[in-house]
N, C-alpha and C. Protein backbone atom coordinates (compact mmCIF):
# COMPACT_ATOMS: atom_id res chain seq x y z
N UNK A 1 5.42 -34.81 -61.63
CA UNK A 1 4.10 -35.38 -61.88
C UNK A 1 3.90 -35.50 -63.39
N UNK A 2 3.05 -36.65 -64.11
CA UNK A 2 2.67 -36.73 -65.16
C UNK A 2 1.45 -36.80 -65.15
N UNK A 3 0.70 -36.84 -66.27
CA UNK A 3 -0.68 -37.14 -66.42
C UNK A 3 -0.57 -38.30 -67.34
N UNK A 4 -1.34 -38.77 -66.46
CA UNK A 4 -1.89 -40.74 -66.61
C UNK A 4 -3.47 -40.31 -67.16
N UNK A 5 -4.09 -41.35 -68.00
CA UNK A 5 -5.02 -40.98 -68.28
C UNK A 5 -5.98 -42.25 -69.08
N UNK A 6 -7.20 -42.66 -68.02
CA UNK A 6 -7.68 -44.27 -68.59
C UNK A 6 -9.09 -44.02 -68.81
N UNK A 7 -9.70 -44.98 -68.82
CA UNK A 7 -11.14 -44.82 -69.32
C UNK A 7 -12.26 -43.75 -68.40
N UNK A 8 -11.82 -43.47 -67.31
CA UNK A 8 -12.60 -42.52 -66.53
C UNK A 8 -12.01 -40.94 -66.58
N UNK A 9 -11.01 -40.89 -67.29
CA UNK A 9 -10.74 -39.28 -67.46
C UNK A 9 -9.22 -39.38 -67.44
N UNK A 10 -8.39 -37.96 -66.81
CA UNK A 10 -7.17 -37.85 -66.60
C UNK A 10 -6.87 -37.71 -65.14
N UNK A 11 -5.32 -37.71 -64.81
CA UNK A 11 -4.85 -37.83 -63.49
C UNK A 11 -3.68 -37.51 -63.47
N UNK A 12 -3.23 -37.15 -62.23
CA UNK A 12 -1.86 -36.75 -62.23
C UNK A 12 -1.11 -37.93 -61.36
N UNK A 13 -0.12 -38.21 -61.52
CA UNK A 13 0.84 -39.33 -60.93
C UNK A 13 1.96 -39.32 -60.89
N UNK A 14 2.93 -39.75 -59.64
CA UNK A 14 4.23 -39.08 -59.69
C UNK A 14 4.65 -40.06 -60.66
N UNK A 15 5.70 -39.51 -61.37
CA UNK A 15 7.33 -39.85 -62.62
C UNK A 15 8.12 -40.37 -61.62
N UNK A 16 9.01 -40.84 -62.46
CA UNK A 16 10.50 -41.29 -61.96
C UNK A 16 11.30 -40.21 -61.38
N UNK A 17 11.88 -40.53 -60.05
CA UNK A 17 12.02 -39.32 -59.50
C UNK A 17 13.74 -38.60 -60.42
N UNK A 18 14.37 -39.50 -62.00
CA UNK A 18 15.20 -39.32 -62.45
C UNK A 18 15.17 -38.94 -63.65
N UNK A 19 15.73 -38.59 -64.63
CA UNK A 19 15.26 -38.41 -65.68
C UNK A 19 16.30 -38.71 -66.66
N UNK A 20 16.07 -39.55 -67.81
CA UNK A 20 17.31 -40.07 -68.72
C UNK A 20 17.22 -38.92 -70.35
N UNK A 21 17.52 -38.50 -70.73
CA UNK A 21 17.91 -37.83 -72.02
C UNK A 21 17.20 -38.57 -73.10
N UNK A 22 17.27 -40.25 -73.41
CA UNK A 22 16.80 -40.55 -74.28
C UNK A 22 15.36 -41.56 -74.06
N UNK A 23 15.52 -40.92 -72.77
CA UNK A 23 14.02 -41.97 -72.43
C UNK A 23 12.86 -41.29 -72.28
N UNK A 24 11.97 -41.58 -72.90
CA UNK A 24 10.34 -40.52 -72.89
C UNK A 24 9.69 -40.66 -71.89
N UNK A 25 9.04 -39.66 -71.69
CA UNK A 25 8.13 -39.40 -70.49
C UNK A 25 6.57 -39.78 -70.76
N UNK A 26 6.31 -40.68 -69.82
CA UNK A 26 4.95 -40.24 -70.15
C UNK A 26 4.32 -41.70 -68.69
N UNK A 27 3.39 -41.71 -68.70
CA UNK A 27 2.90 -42.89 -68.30
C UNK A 27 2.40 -44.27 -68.83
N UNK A 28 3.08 -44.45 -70.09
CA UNK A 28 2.50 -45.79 -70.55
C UNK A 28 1.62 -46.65 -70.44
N UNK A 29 0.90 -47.56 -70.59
CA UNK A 29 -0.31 -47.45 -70.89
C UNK A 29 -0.83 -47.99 -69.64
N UNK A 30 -2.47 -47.79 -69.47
CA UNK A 30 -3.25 -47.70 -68.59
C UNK A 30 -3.45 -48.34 -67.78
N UNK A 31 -3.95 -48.55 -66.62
CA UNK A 31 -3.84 -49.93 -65.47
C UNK A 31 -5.21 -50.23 -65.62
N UNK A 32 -5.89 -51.66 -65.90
CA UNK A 32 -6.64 -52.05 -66.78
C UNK A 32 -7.90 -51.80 -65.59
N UNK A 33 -9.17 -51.70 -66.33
CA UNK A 33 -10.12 -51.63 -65.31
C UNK A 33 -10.94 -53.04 -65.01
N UNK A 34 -11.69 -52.62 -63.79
CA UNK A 34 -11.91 -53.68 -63.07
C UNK A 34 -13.01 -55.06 -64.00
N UNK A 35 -12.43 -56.18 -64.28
CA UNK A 35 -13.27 -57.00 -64.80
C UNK A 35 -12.52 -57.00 -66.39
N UNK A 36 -11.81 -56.13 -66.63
CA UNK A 36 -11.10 -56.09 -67.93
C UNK A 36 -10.57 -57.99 -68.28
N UNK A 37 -9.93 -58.56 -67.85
CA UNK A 37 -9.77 -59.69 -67.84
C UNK A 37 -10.04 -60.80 -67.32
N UNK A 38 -10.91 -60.87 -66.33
CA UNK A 38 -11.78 -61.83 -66.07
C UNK A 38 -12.53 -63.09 -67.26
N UNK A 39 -12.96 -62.58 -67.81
CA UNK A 39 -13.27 -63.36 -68.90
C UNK A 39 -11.94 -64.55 -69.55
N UNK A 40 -11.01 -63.93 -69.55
CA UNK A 40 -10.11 -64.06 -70.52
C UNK A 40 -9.42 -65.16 -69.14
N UNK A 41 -9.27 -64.61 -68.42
CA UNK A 41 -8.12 -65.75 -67.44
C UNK A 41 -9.09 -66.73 -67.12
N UNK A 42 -10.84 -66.65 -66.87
CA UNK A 42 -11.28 -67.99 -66.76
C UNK A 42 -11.72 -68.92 -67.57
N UNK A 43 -11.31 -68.23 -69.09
CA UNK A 43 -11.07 -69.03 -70.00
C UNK A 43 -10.10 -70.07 -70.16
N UNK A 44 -8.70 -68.70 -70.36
CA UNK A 44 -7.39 -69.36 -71.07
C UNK A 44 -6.67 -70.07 -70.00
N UNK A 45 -6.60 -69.71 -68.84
CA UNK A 45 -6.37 -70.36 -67.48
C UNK A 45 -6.69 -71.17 -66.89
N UNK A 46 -7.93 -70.90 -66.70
CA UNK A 46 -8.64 -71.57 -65.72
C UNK A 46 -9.50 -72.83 -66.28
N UNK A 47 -9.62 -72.93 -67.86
CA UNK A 47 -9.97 -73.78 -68.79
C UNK A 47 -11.48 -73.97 -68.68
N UNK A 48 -12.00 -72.25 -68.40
CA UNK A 48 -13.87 -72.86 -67.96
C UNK A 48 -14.31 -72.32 -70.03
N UNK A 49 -15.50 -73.31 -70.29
CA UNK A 49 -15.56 -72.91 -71.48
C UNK A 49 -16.61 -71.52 -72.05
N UNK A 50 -16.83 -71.23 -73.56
CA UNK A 50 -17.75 -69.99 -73.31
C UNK A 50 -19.16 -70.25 -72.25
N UNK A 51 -19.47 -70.93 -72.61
CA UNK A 51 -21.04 -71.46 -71.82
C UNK A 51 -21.16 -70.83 -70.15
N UNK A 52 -19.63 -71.80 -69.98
CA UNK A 52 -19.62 -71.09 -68.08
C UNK A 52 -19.14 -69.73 -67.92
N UNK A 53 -18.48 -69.10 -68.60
CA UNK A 53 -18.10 -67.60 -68.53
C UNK A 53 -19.45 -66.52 -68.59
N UNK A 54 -20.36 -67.20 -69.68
CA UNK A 54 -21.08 -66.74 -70.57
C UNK A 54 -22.24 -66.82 -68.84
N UNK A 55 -22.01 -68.36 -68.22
CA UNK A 55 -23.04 -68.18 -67.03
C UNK A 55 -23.20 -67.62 -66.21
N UNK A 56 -21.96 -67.19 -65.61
CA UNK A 56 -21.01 -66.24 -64.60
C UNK A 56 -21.39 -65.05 -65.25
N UNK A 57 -20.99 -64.66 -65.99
CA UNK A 57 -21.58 -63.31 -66.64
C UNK A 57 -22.84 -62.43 -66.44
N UNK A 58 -23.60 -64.17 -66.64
CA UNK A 58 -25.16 -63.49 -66.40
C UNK A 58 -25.39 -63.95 -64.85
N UNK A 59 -24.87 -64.68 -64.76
CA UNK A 59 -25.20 -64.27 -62.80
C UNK A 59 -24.85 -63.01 -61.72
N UNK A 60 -24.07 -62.06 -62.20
CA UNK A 60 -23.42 -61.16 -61.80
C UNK A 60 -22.39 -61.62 -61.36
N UNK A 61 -21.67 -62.56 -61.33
CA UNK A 61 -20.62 -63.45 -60.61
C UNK A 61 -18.93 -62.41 -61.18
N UNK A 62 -19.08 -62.39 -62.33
CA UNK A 62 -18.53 -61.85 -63.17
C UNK A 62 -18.57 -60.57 -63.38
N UNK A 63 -17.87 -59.47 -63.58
CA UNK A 63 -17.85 -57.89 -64.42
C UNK A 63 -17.37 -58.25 -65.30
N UNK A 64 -18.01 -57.63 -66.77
CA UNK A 64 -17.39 -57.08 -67.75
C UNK A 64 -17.40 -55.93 -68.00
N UNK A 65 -16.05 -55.05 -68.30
CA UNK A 65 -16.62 -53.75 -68.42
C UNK A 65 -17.07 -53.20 -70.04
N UNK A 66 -17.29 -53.96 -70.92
CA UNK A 66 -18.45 -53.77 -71.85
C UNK A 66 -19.87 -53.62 -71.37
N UNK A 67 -19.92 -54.48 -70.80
CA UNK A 67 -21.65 -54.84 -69.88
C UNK A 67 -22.15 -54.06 -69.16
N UNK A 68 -22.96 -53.66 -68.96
CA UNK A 68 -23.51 -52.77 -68.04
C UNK A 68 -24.22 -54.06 -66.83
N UNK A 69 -23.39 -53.53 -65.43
CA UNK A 69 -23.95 -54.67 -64.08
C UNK A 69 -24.83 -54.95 -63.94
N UNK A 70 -25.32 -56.22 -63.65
CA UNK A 70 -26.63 -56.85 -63.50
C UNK A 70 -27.17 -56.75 -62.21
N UNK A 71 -28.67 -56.86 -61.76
CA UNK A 71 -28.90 -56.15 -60.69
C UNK A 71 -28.98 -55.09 -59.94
């Protein structure tokens, strides 16, 4: 087991069940939280501009996790 550890605290999670000499341990970095990229893929992706992100946002349609949820 390692400890993984993201914006809500720490955790334990199983390792590789092998282990290499020159390879470090650890859990690398965090598994992103919910709404973390939303913004960003219905931008750069999806080609919606700030205005409609920005609308979605405020409709609750959207999470950001800067934002505190609407409603």
């Amino acid at each position: 087991m390692v400890t993984a550890e993201d914006g809500a605290g720490s955790f334990e999670v199983t390792g590789l069940p092998w282990r290499m000499s020159a390879m470090p341990t650890g859990s690398g970095a965090a598994a992103p939280v919910l709404g973390q990229h939303g913004p960003v893929i219905l931008a750069d992706v999806l080609g919606n501009g700030p205005a409609q992100v920005e609308e979605l946002l405020g409709l609750g349609a959207l999470r950001h996790p800067d934002r505190p949820a609407s409603g």
